[in-house]
N, C-alpha and C. Protein backbone atom coordinates (compact mmCIF):
# COMPACT_ATOMS: atom_id res chain seq x y z
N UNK A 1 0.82 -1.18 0.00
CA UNK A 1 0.00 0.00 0.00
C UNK A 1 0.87 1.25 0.00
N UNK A 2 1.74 1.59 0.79
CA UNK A 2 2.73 2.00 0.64
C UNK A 2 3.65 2.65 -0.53
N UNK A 3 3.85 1.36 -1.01
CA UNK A 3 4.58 1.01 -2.94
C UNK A 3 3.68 2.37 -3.64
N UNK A 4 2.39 1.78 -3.44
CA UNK A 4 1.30 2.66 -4.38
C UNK A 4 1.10 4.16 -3.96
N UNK A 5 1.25 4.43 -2.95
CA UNK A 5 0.73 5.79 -2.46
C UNK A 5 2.17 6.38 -2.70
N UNK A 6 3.24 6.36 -2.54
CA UNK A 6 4.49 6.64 -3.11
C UNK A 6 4.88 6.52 -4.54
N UNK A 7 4.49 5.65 -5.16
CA UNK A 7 4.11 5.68 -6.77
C UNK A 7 3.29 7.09 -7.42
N UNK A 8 1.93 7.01 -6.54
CA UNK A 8 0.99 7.49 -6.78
C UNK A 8 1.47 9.36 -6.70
N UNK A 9 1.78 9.56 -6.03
CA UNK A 9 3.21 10.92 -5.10
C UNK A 9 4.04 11.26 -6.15
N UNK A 10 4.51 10.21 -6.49
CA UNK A 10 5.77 10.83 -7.99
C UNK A 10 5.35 11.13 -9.02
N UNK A 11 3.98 10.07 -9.62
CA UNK A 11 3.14 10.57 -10.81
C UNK A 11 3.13 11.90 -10.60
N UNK A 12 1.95 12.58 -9.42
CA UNK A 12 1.49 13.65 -9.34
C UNK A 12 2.50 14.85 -9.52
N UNK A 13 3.61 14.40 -8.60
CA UNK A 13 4.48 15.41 -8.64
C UNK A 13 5.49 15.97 -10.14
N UNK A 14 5.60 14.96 -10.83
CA UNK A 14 5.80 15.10 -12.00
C UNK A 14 5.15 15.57 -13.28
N UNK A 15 3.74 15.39 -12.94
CA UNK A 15 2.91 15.59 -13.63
C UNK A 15 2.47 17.65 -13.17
N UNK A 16 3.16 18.02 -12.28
CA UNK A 16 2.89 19.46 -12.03
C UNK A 16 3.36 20.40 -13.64
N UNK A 17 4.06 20.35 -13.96
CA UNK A 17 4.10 21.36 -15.33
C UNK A 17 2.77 21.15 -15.97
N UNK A 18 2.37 19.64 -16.38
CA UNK A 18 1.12 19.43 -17.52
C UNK A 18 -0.08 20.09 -16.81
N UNK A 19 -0.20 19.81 -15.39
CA UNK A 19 -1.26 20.53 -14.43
C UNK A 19 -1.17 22.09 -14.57
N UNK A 20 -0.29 22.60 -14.54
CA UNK A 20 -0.03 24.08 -14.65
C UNK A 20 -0.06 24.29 -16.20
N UNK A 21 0.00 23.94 -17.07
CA UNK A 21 -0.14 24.17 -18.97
C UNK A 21 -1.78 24.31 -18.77
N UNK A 22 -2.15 23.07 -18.13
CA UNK A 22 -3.88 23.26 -18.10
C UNK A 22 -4.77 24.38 -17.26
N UNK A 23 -4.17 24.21 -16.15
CA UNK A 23 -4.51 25.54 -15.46
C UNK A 23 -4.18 26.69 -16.31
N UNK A 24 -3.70 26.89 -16.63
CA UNK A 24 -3.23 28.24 -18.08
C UNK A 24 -3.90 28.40 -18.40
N UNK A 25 -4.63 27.10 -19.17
CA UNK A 25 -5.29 27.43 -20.55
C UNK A 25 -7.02 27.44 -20.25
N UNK A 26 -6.84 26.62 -19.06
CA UNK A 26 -8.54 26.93 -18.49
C UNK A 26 -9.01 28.28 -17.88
N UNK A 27 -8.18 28.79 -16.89
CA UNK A 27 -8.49 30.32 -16.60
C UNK A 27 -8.01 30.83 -17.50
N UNK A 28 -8.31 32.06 -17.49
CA UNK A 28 -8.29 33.77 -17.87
C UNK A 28 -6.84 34.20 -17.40
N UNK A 29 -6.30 33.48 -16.73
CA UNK A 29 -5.06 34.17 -16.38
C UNK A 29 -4.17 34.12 -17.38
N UNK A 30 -3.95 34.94 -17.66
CA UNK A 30 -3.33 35.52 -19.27
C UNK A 30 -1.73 35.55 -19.00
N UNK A 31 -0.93 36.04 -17.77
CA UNK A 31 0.26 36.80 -17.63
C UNK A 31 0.28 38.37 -18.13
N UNK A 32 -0.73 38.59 -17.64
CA UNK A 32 -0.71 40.17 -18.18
C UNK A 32 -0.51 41.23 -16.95
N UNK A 33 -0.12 41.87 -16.80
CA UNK A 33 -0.07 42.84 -15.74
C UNK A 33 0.08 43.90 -16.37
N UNK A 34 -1.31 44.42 -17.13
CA UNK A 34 -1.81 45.75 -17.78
C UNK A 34 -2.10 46.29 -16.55
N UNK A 35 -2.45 45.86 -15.16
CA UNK A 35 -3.23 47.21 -14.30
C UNK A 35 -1.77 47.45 -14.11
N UNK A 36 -1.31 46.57 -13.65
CA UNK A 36 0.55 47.75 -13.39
C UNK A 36 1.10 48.19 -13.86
N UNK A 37 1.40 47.78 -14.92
CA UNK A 37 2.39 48.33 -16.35
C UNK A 37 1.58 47.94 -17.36
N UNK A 38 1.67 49.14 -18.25
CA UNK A 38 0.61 48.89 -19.31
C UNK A 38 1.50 47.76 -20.23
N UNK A 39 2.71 47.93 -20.56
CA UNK A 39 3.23 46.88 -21.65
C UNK A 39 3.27 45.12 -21.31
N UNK A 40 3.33 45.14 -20.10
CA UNK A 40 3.65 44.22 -19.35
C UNK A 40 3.10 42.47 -19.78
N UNK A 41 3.23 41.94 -20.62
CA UNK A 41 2.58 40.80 -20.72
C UNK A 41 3.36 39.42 -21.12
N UNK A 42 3.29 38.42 -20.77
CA UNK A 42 4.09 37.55 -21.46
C UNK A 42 3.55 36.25 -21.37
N UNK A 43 3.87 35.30 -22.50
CA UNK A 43 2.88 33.98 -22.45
C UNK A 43 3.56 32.77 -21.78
N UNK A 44 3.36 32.22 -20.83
CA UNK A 44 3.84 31.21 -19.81
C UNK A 44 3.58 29.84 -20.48
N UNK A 45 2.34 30.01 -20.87
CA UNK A 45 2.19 28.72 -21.97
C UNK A 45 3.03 28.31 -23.10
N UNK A 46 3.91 29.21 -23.37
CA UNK A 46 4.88 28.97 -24.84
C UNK A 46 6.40 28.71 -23.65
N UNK A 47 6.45 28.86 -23.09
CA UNK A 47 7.74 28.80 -22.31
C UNK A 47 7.53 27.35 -21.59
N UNK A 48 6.51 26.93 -20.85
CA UNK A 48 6.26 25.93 -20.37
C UNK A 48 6.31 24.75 -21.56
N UNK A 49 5.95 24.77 -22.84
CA UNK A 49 5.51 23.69 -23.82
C UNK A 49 6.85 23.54 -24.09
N UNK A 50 7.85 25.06 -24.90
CA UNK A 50 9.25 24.48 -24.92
C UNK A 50 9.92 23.75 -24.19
N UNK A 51 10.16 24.57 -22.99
CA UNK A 51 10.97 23.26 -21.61
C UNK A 51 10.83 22.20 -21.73
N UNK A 52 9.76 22.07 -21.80
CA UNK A 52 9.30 20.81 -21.18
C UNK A 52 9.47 19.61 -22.47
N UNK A 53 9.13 20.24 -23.66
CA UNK A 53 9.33 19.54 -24.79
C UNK A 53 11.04 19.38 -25.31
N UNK A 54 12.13 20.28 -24.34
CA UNK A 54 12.79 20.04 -24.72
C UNK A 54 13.68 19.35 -24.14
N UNK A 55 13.48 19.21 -22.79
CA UNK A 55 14.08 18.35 -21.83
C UNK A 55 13.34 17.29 -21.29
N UNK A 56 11.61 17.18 -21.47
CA UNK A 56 11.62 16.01 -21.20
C UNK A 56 10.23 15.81 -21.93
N UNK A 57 10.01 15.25 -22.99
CA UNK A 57 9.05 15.03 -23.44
C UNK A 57 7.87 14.19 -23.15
N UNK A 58 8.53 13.52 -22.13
CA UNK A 58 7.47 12.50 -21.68
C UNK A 58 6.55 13.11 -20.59
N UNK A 59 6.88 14.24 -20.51
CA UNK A 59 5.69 15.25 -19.51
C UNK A 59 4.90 15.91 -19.89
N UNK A 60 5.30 16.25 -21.05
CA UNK A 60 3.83 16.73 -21.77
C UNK A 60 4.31 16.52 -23.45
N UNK A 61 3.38 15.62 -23.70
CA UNK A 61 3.21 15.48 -25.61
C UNK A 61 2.65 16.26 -26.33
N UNK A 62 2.46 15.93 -27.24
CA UNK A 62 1.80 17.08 -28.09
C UNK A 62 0.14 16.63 -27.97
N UNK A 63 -0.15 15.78 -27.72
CA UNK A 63 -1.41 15.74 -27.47
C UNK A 63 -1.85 16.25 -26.22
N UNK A 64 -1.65 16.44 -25.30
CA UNK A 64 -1.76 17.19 -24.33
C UNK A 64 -1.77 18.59 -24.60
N UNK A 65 -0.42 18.87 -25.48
CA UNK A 65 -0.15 20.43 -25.98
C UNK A 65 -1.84 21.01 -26.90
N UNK A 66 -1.88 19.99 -27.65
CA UNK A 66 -3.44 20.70 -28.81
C UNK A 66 -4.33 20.78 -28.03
N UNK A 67 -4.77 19.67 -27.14
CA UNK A 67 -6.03 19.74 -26.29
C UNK A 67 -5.90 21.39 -25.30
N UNK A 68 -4.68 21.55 -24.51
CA UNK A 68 -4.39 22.28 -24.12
C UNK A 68 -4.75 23.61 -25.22
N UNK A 69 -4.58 23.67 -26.27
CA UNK A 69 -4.36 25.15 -27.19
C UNK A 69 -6.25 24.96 -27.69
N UNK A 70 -6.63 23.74 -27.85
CA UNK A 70 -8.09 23.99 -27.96
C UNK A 70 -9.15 24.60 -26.83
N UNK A 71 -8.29 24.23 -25.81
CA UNK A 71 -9.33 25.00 -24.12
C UNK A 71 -8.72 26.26 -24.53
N UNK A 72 -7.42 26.82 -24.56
CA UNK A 72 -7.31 28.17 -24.81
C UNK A 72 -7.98 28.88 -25.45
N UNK A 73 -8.73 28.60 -26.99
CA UNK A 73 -9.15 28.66 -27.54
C UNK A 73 -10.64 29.46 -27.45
N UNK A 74 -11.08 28.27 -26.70
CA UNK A 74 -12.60 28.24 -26.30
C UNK A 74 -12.69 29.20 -25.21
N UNK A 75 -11.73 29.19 -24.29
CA UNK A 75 -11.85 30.51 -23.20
C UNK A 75 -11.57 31.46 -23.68
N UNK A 76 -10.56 31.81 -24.70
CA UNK A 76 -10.35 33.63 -24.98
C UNK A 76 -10.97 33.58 -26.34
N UNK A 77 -11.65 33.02 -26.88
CA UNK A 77 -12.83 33.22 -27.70
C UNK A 77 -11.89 33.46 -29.80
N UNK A 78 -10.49 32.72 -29.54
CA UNK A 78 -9.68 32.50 -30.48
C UNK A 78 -10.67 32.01 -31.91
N UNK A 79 -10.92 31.74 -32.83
CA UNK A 79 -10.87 30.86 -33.87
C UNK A 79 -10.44 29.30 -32.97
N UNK A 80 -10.84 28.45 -33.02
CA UNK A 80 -10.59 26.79 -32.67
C UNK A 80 -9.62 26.49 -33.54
N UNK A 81 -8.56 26.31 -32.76
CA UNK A 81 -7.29 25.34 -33.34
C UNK A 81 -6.19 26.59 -33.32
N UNK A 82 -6.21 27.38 -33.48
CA UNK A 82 -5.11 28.81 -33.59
C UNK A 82 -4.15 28.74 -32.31
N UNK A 83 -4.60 28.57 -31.15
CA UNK A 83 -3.36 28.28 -30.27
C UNK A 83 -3.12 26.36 -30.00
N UNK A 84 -3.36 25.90 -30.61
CA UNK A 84 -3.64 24.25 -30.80
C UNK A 84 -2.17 24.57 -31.88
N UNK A 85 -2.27 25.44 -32.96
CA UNK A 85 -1.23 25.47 -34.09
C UNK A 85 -0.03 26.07 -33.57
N UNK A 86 -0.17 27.15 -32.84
CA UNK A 86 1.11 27.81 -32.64
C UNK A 86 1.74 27.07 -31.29
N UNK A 87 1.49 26.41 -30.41
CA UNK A 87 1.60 25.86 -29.04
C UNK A 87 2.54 24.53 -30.17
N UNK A 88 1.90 23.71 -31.28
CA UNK A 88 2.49 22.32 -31.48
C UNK A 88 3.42 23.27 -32.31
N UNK A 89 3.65 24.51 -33.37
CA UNK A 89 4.84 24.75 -33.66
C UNK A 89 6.03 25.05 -33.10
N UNK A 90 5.32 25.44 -31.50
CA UNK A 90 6.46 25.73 -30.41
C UNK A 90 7.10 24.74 -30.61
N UNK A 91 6.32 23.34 -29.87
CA UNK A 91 6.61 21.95 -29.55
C UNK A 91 7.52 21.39 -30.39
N UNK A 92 7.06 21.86 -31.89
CA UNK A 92 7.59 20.84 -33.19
C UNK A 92 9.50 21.41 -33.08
N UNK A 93 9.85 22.68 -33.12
CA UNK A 93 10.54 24.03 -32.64
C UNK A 93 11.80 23.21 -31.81
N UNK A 94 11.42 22.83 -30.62
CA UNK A 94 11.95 22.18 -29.76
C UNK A 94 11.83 20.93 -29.90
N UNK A 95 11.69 20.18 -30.37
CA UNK A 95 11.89 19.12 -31.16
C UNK A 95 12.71 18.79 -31.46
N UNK A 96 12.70 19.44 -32.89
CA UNK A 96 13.92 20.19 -33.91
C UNK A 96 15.81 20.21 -33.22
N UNK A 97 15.21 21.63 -32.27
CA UNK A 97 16.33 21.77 -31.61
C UNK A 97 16.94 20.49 -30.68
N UNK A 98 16.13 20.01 -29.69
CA UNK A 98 16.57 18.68 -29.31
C UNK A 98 17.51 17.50 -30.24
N UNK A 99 16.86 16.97 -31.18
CA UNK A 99 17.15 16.86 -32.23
C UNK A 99 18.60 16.72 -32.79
N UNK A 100 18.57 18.01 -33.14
CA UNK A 100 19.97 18.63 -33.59
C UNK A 100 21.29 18.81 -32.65
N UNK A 101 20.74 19.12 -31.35
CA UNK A 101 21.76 19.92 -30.56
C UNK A 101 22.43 18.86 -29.65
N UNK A 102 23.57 19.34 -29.53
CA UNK A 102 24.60 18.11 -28.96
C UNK A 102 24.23 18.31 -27.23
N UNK A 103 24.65 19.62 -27.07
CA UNK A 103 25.15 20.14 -25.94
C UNK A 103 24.26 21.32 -25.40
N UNK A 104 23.15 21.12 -24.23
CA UNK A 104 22.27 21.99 -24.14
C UNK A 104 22.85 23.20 -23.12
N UNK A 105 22.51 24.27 -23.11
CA UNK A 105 22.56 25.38 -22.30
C UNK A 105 21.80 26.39 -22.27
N UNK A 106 21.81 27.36 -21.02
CA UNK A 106 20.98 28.34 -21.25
C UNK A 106 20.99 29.33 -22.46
N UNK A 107 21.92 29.56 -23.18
CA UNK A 107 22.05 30.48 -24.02
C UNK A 107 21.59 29.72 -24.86
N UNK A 108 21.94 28.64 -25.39
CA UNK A 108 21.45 28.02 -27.23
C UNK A 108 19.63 27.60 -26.94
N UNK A 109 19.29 27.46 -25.32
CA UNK A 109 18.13 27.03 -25.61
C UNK A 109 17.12 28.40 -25.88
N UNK A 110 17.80 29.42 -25.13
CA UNK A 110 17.33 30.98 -25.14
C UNK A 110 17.46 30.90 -26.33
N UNK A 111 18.48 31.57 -27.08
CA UNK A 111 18.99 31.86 -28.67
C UNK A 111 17.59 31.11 -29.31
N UNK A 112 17.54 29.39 -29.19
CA UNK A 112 16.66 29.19 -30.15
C UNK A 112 14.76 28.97 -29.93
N UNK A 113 14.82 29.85 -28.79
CA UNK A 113 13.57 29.74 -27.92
C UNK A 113 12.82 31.12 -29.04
N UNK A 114 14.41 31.95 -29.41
CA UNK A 114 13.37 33.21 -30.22
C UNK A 114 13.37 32.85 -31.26
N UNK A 115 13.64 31.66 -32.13
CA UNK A 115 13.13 30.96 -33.31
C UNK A 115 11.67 30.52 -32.77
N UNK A 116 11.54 30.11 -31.90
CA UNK A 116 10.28 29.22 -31.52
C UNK A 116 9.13 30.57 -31.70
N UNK A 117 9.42 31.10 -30.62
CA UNK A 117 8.48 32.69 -30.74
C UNK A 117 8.27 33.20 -31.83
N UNK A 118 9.22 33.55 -32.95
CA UNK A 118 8.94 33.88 -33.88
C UNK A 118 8.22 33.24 -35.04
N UNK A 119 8.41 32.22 -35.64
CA UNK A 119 7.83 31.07 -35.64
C UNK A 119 6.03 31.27 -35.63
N UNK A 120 5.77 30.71 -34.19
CA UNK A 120 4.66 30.79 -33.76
C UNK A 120 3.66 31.57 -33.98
N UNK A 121 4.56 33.15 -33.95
CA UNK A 121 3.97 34.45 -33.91
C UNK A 121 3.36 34.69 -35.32
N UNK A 122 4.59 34.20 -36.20
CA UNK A 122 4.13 34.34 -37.42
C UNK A 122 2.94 33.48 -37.70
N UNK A 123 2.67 32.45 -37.80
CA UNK A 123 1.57 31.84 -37.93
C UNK A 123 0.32 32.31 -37.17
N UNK A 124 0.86 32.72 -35.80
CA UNK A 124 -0.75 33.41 -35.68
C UNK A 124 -1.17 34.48 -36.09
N UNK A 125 0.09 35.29 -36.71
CA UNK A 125 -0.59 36.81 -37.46
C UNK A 125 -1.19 36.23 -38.56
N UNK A 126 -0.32 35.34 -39.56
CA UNK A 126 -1.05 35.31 -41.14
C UNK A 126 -2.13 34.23 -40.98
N UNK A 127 -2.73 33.57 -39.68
CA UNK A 127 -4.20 33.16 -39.75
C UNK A 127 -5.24 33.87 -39.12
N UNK A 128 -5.14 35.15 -38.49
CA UNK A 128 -5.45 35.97 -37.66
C UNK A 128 -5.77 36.87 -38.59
N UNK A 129 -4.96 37.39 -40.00
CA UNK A 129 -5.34 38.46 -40.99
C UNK A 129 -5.58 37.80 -41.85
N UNK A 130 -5.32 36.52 -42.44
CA UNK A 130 -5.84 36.02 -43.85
C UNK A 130 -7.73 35.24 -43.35
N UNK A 131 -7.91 34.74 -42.42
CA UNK A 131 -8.68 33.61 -42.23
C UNK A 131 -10.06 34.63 -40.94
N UNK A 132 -9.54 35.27 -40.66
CA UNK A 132 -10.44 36.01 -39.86
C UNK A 132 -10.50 37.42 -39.67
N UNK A 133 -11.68 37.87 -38.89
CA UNK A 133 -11.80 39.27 -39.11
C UNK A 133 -11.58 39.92 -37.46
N UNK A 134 -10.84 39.19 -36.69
CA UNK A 134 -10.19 39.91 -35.82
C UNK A 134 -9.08 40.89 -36.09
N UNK A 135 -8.86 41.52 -35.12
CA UNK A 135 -7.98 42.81 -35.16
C UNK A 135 -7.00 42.85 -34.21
N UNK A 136 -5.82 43.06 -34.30
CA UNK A 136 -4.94 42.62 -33.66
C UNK A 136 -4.08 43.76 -33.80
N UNK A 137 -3.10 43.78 -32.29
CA UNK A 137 -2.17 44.87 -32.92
C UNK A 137 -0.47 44.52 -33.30
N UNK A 138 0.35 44.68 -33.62
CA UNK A 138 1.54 44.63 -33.74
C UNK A 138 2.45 44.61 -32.71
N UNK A 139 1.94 46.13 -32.42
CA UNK A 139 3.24 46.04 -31.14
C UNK A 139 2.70 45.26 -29.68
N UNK A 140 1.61 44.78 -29.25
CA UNK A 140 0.96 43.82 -28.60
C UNK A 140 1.59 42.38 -28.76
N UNK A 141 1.36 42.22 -29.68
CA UNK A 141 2.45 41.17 -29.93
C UNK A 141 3.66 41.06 -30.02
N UNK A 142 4.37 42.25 -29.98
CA UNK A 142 5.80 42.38 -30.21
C UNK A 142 6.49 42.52 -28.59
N UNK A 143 5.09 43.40 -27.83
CA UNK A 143 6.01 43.66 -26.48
C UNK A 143 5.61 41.90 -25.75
N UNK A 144 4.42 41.20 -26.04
CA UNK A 144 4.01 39.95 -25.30
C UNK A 144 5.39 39.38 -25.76
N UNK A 145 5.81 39.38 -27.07
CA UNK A 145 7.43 38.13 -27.21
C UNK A 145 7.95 38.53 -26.95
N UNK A 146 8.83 39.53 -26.32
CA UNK A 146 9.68 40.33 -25.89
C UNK A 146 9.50 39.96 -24.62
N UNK A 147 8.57 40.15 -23.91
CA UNK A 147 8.51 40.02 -22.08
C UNK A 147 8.76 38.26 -22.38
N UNK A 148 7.97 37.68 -22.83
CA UNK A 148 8.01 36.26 -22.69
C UNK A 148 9.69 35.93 -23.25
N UNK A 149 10.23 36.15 -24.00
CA UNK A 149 11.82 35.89 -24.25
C UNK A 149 12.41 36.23 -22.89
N UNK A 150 12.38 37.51 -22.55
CA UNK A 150 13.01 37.84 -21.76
C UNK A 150 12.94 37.00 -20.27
N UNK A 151 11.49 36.86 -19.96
CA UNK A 151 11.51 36.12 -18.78
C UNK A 151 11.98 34.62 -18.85
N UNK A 152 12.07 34.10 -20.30
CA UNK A 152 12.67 32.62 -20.44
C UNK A 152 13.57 32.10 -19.50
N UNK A 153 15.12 33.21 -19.59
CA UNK A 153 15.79 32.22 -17.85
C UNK A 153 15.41 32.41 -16.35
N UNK A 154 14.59 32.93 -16.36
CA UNK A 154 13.82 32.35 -15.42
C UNK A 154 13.15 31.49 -14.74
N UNK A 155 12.52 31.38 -15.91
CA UNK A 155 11.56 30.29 -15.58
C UNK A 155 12.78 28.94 -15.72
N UNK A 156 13.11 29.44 -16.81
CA UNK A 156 14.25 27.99 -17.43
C UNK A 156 15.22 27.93 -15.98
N UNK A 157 15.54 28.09 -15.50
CA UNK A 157 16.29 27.75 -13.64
C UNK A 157 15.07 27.63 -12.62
N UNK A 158 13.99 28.21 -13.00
CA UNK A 158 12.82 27.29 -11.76
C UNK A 158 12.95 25.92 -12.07
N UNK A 159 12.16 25.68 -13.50
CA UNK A 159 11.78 24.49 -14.12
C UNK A 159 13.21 23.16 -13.92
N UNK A 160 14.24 24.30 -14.38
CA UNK A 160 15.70 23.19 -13.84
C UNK A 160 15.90 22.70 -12.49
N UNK A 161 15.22 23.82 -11.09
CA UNK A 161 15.90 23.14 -10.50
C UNK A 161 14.73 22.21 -9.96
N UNK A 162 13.16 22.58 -10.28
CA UNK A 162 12.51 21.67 -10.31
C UNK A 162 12.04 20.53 -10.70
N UNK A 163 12.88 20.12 -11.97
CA UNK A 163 13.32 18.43 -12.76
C UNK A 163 14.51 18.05 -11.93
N UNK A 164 15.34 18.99 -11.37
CA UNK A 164 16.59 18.12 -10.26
C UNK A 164 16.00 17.85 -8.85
N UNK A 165 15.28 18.52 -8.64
CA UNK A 165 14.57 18.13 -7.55
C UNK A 165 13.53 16.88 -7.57
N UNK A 166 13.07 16.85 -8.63
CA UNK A 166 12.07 15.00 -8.82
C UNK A 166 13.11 14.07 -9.25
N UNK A 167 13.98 14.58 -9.73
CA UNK A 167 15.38 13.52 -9.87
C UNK A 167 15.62 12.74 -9.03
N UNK A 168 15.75 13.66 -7.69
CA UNK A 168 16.54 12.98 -6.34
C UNK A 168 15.30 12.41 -5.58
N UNK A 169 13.88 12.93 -5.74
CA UNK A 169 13.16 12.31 -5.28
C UNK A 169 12.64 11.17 -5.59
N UNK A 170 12.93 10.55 -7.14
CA UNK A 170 12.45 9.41 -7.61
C UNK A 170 13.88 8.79 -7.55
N UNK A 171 14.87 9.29 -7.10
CA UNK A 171 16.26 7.57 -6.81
C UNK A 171 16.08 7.72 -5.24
């Protein structure tokens, strides 16, 4: 009984990033801090899908990732599938880079985290202006990738020392 409830403990605890991608995408909580600073915004959901897709994939897949970008969807009132597309180009992004890269660090995963952003971004402008009649602004999107790049090592040394920390707890 024991075995199981300690089993049961590591799932959960491991399973906290995919719990927090979903919590994201089910509330309203955006990462915006317009009442404090008007520029202030950045997307936690594109930073969370990279990490995680790039160091450990078996915590969140891409099926998790679309379902995830389809609740986004449905709560901020998107077109269906638009953050489903840019969330799996993150994913696909880091992939890629995994992939390719010998030797990971904070700088090459930063460096190619603003391929990922950009990327992404692009695809949601040219389905956002070709496919629908929303209105969008530029520099909204320019200061959201900008805060979200910027806060990347951040999060990227939480998230690190919180995969070394389930490390030592699962030996």
């Amino acid at each position: 009984m024991r075995f199981l409830f300690k089993n049961f403990r590591i799932s959960v605890l491991n399973s906290v990033p995919l719990i927090l991608l979903y919590y994201l995408s089910i509330s309203e909580i955006d990462t915006q801090f317009s009442n404090m600073f008007e520029i202030l915004s950045f997307n936690l959901q594109i930073i969370i899908i990279y990490y995680w897709m790039l160091k450990d994939e078996n915590v969140i897949g891409p099926g998790h990732i679309f379902l995830a970008g389809i609740i986004n969807d449905v709560v901020t009132g998107f077109p269906i599938g638009l953050s489903a597309i840019t969330y799996l180009i993150v994913s696909f992004v880091a992939n890629y880079v995994k992939n390719v890269t010998v030797n990971f660090s904070l700088f090459t995963d930063w460096f190619t985290f603003l391929l990922a952003i950009f990327f992404s971004n692009l695809c949601f402008m040219v389905f956002i202006q070709n496919f629908t009649d929303l209105q969008f602004s530029y520099s909204d999107i320019f200061y959201n990738s900008f805060f979200t790049f910027i806060f990347f090592p951040f999060f990227w040394t939480i998230f690190n020392l919180y995969k070394n920390v389930m490390r030592l707890k699962n030996d």
